[in-house]
N, C-alpha and C. Protein backbone atom coordinates (compact mmCIF):
# COMPACT_ATOMS: atom_id res chain seq x y z
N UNK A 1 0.82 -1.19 0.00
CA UNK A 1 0.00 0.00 0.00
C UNK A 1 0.86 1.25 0.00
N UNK A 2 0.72 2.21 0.01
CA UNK A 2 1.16 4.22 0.18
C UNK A 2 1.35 3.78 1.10
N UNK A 3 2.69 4.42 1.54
CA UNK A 3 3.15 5.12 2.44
C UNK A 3 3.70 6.52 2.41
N UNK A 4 3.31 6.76 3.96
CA UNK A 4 4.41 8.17 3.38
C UNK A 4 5.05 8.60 4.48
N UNK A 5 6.39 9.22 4.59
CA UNK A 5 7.40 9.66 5.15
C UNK A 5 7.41 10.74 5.85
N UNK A 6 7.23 10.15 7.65
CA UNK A 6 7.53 11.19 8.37
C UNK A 6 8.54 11.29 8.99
N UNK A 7 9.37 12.72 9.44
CA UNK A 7 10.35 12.96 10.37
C UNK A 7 10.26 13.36 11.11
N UNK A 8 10.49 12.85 12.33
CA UNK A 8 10.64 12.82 13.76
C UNK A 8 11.99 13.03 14.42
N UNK A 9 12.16 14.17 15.35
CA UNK A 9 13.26 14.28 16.34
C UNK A 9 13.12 13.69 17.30
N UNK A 10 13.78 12.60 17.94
CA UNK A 10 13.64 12.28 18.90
C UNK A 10 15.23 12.53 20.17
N UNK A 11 14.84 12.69 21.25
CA UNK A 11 16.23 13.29 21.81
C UNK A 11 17.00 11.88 22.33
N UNK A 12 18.41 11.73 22.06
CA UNK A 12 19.06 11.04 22.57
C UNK A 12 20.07 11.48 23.43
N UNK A 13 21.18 11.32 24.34
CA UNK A 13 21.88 11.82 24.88
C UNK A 13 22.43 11.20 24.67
N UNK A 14 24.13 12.08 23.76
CA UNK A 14 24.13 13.52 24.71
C UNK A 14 23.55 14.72 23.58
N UNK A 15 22.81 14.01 22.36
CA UNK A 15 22.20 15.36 21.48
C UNK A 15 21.23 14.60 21.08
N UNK A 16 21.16 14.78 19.25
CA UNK A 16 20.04 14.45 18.79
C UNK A 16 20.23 14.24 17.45
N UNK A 17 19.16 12.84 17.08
CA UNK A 17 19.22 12.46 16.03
C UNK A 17 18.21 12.42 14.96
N UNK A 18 18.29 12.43 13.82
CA UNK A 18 17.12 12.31 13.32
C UNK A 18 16.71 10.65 12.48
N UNK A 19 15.26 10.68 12.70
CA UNK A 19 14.88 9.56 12.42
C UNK A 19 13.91 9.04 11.75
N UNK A 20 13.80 8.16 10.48
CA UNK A 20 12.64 8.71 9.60
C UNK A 20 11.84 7.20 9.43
N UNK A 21 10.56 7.43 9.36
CA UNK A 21 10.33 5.98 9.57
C UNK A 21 8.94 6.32 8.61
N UNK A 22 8.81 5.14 7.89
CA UNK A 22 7.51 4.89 6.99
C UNK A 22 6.10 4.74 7.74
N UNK A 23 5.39 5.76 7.47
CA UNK A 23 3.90 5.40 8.86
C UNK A 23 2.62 4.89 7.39
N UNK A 24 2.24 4.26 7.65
CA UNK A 24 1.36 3.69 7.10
C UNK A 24 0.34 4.44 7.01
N UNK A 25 -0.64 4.46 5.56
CA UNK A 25 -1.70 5.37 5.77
C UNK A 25 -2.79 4.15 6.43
N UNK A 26 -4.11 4.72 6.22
CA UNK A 26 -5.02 4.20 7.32
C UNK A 26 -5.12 2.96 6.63
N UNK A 27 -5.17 2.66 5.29
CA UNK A 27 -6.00 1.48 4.39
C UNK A 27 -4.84 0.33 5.14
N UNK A 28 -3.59 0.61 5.29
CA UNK A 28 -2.46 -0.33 5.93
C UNK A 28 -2.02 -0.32 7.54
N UNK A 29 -2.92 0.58 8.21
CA UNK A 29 -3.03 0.62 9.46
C UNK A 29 -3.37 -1.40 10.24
N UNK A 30 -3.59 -1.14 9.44
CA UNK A 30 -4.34 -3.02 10.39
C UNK A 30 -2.99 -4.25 10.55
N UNK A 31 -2.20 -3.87 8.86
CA UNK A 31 -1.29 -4.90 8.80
C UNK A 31 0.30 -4.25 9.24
N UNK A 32 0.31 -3.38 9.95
CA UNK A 32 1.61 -2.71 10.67
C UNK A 32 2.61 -3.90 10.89
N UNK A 33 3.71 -3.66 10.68
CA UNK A 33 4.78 -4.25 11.08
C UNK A 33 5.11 -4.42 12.43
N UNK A 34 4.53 -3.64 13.41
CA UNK A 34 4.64 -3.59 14.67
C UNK A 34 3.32 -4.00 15.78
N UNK A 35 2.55 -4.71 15.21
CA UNK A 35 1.67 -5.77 15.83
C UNK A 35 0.10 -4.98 15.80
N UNK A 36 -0.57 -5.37 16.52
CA UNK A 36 -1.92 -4.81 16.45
C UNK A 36 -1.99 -3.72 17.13
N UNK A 37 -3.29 -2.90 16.86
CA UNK A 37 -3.46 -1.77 17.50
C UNK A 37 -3.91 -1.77 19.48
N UNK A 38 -3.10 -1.31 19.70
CA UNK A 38 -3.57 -0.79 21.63
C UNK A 38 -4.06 0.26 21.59
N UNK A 39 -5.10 1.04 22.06
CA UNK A 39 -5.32 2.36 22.66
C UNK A 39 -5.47 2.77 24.55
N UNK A 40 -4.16 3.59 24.47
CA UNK A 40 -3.71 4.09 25.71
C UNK A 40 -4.09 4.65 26.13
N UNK A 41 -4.21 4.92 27.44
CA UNK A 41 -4.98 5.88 28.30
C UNK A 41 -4.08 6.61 29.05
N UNK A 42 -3.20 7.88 28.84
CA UNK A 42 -2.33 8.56 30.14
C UNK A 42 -2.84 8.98 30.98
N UNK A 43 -2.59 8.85 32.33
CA UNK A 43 -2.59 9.49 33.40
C UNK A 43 -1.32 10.84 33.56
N UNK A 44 -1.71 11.92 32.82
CA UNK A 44 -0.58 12.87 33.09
C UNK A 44 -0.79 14.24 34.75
N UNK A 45 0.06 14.61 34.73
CA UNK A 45 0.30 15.36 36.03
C UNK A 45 -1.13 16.47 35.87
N UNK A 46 -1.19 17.00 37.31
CA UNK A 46 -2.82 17.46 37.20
C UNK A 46 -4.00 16.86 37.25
N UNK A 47 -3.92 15.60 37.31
CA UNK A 47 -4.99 14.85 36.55
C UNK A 47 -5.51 14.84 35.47
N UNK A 48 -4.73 15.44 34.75
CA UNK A 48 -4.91 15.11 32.99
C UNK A 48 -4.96 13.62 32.55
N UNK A 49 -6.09 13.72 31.83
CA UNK A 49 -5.99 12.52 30.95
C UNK A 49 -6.03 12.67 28.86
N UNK A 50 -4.72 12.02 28.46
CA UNK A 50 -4.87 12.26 27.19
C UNK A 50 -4.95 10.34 27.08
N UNK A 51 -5.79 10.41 25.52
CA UNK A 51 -5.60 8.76 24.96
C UNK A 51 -4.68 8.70 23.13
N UNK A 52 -4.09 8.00 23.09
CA UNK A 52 -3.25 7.83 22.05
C UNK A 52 -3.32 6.12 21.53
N UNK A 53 -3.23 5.84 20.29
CA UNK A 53 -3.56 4.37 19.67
C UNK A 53 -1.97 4.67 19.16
N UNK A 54 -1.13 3.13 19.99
CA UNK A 54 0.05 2.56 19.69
C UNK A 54 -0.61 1.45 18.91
N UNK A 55 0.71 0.65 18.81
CA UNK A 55 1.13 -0.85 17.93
C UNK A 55 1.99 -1.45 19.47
N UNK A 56 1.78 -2.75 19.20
CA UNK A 56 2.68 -3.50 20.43
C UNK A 56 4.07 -3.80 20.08
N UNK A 57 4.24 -3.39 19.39
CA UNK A 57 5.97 -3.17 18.80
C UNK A 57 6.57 -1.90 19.31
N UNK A 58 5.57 -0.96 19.21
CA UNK A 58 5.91 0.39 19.91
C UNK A 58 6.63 0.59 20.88
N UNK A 59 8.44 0.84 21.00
CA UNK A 59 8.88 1.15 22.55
C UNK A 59 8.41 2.31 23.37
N UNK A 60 9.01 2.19 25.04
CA UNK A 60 8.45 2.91 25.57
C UNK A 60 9.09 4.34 25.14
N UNK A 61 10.64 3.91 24.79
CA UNK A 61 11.02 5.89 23.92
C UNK A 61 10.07 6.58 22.95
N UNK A 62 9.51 5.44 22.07
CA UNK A 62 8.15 6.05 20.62
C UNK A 62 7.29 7.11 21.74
N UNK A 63 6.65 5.74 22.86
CA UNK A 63 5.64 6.50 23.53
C UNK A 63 5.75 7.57 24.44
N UNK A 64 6.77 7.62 24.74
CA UNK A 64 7.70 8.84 25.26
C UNK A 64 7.35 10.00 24.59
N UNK A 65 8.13 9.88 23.38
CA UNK A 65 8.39 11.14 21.89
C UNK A 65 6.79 11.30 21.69
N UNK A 66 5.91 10.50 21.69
CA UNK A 66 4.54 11.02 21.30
C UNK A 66 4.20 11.69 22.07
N UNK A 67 4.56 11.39 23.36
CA UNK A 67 3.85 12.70 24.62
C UNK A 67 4.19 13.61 24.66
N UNK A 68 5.30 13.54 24.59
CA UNK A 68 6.49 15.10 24.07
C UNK A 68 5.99 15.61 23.29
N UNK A 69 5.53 15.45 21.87
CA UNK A 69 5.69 16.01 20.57
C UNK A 69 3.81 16.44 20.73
N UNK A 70 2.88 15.62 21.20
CA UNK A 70 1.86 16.29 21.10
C UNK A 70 1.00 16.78 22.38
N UNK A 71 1.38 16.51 23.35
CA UNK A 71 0.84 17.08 24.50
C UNK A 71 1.93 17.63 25.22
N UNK A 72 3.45 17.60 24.95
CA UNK A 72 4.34 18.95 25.74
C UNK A 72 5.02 18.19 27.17
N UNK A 73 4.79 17.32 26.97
CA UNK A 73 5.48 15.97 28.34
C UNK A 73 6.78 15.76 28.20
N UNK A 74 7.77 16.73 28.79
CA UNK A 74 8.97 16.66 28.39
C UNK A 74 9.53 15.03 28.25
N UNK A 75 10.42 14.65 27.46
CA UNK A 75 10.54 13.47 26.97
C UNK A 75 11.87 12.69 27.90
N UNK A 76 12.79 14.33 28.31
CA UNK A 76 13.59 13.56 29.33
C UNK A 76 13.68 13.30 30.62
N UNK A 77 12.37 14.06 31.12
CA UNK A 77 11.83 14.18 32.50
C UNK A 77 11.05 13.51 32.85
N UNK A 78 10.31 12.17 32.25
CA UNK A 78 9.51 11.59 32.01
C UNK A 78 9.67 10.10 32.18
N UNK A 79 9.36 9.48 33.24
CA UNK A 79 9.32 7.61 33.32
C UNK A 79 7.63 7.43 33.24
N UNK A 80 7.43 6.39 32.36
CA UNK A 80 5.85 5.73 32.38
C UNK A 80 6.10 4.47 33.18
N UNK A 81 4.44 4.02 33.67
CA UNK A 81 4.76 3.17 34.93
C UNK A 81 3.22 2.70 34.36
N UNK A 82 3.21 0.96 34.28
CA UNK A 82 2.15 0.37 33.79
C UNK A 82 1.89 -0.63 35.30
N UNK A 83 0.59 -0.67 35.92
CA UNK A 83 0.33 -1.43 37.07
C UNK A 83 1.35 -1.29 38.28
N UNK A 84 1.69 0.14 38.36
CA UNK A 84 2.90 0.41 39.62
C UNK A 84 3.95 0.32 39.17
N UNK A 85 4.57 0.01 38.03
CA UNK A 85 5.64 -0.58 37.82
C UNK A 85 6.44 0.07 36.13
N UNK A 86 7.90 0.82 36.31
CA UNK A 86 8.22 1.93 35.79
C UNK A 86 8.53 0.87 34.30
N UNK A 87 8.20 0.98 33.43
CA UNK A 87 8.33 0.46 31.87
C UNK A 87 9.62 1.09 31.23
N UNK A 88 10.97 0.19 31.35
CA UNK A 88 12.29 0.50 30.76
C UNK A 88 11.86 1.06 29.59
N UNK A 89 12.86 1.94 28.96
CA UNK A 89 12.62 2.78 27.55
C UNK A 89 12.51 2.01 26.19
N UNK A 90 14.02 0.95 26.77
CA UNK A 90 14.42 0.21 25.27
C UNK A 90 12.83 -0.76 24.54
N UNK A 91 12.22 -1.46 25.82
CA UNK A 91 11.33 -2.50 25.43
C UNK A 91 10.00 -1.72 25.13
N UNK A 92 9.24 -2.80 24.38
CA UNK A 92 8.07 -2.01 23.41
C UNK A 92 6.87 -3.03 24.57
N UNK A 93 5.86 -2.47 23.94
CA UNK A 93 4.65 -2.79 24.85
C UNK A 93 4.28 -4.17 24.93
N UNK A 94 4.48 -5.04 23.63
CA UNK A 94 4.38 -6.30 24.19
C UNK A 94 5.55 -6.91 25.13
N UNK A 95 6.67 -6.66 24.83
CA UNK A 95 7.47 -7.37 26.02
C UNK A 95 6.97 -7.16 27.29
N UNK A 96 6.36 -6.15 27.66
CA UNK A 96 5.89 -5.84 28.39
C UNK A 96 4.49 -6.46 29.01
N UNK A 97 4.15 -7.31 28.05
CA UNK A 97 3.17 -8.41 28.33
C UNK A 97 1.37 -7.09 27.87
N UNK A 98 1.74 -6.09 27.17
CA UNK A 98 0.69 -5.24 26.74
C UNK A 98 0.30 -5.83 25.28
N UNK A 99 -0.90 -6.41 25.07
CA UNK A 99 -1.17 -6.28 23.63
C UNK A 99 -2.17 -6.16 23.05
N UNK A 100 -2.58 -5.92 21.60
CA UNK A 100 -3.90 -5.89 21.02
C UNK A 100 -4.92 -6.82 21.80
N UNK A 101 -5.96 -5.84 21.53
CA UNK A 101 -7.28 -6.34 22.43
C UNK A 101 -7.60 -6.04 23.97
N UNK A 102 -6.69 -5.91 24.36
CA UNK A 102 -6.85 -5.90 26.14
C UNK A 102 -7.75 -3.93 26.04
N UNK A 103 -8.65 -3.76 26.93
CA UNK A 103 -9.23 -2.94 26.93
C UNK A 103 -8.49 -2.16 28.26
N UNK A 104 -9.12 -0.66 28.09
CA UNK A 104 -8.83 0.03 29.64
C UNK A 104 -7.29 -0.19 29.74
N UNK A 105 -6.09 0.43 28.50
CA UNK A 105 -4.67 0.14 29.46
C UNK A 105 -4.16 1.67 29.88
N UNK A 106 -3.73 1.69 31.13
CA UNK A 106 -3.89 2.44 31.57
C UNK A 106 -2.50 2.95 32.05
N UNK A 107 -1.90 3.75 31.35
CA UNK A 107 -0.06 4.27 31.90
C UNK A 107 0.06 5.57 32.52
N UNK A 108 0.40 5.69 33.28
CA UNK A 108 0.64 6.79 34.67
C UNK A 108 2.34 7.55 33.82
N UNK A 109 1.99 8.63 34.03
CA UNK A 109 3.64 9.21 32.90
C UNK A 109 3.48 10.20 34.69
N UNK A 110 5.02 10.27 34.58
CA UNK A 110 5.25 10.91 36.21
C UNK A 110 6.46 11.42 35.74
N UNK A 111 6.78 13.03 35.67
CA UNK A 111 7.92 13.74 36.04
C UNK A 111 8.97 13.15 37.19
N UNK A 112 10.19 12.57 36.63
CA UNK A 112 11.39 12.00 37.36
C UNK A 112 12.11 12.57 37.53
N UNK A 113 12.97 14.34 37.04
CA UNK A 113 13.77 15.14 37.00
C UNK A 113 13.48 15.72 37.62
């Protein structure tokens, strides 16, 4: 199917790289390379709540950079924590035992800096 090419900054330390990755339009949304669709629920500071639709391939840095980039959640000040428990950066949501279908998932993002 179309794709088309977005670029994304994402911050690494000790700078920054750029990184370009093929996003699927919607007609190829289903057959993603990165597993089925999840929709997330943040718990951000304030009691804000925003929701965002990952893939279970998705690491926790992607879901990081998405909070950053569209709701302003600084990306390096930032640990997510699924059932009490802080979700390393490198691993994506299924290692994490998160995957398509499960309803209500629910990630707590908490200022660590």
């Amino acid at each position: 199917g179309k794709r088309r090419w977005e670029l994304t900054k994402m911050a690494a330390a000790p700078g920054f790289h750029i990184e370009a990755e093929a996003v699927p339009e919607a007609e190829d949304a289903e057959q993603s390379s990165f597993g089925g669709a999840i929709v997330v629920t943040f718990e951000l500071d304030g009691g804000r709540q925003e929701t965002l639709t990952f893939q279970e391939g998705h690491t926790i840095d992607w879901m990081k950079s998405q909070l950053d980039r569209q709701f302003g959640v600084p990306f390096e000040e930032t640990s997510l924590f699924y059932n009490d428990k802080m979700m390393p950066d490198p691993l994506s949501l299924v290692d994490l035992g998160i995957t398509a279908g499960m309803a209500d998932v629910r990630i707590v993002a908490r200022k660590t800096a």
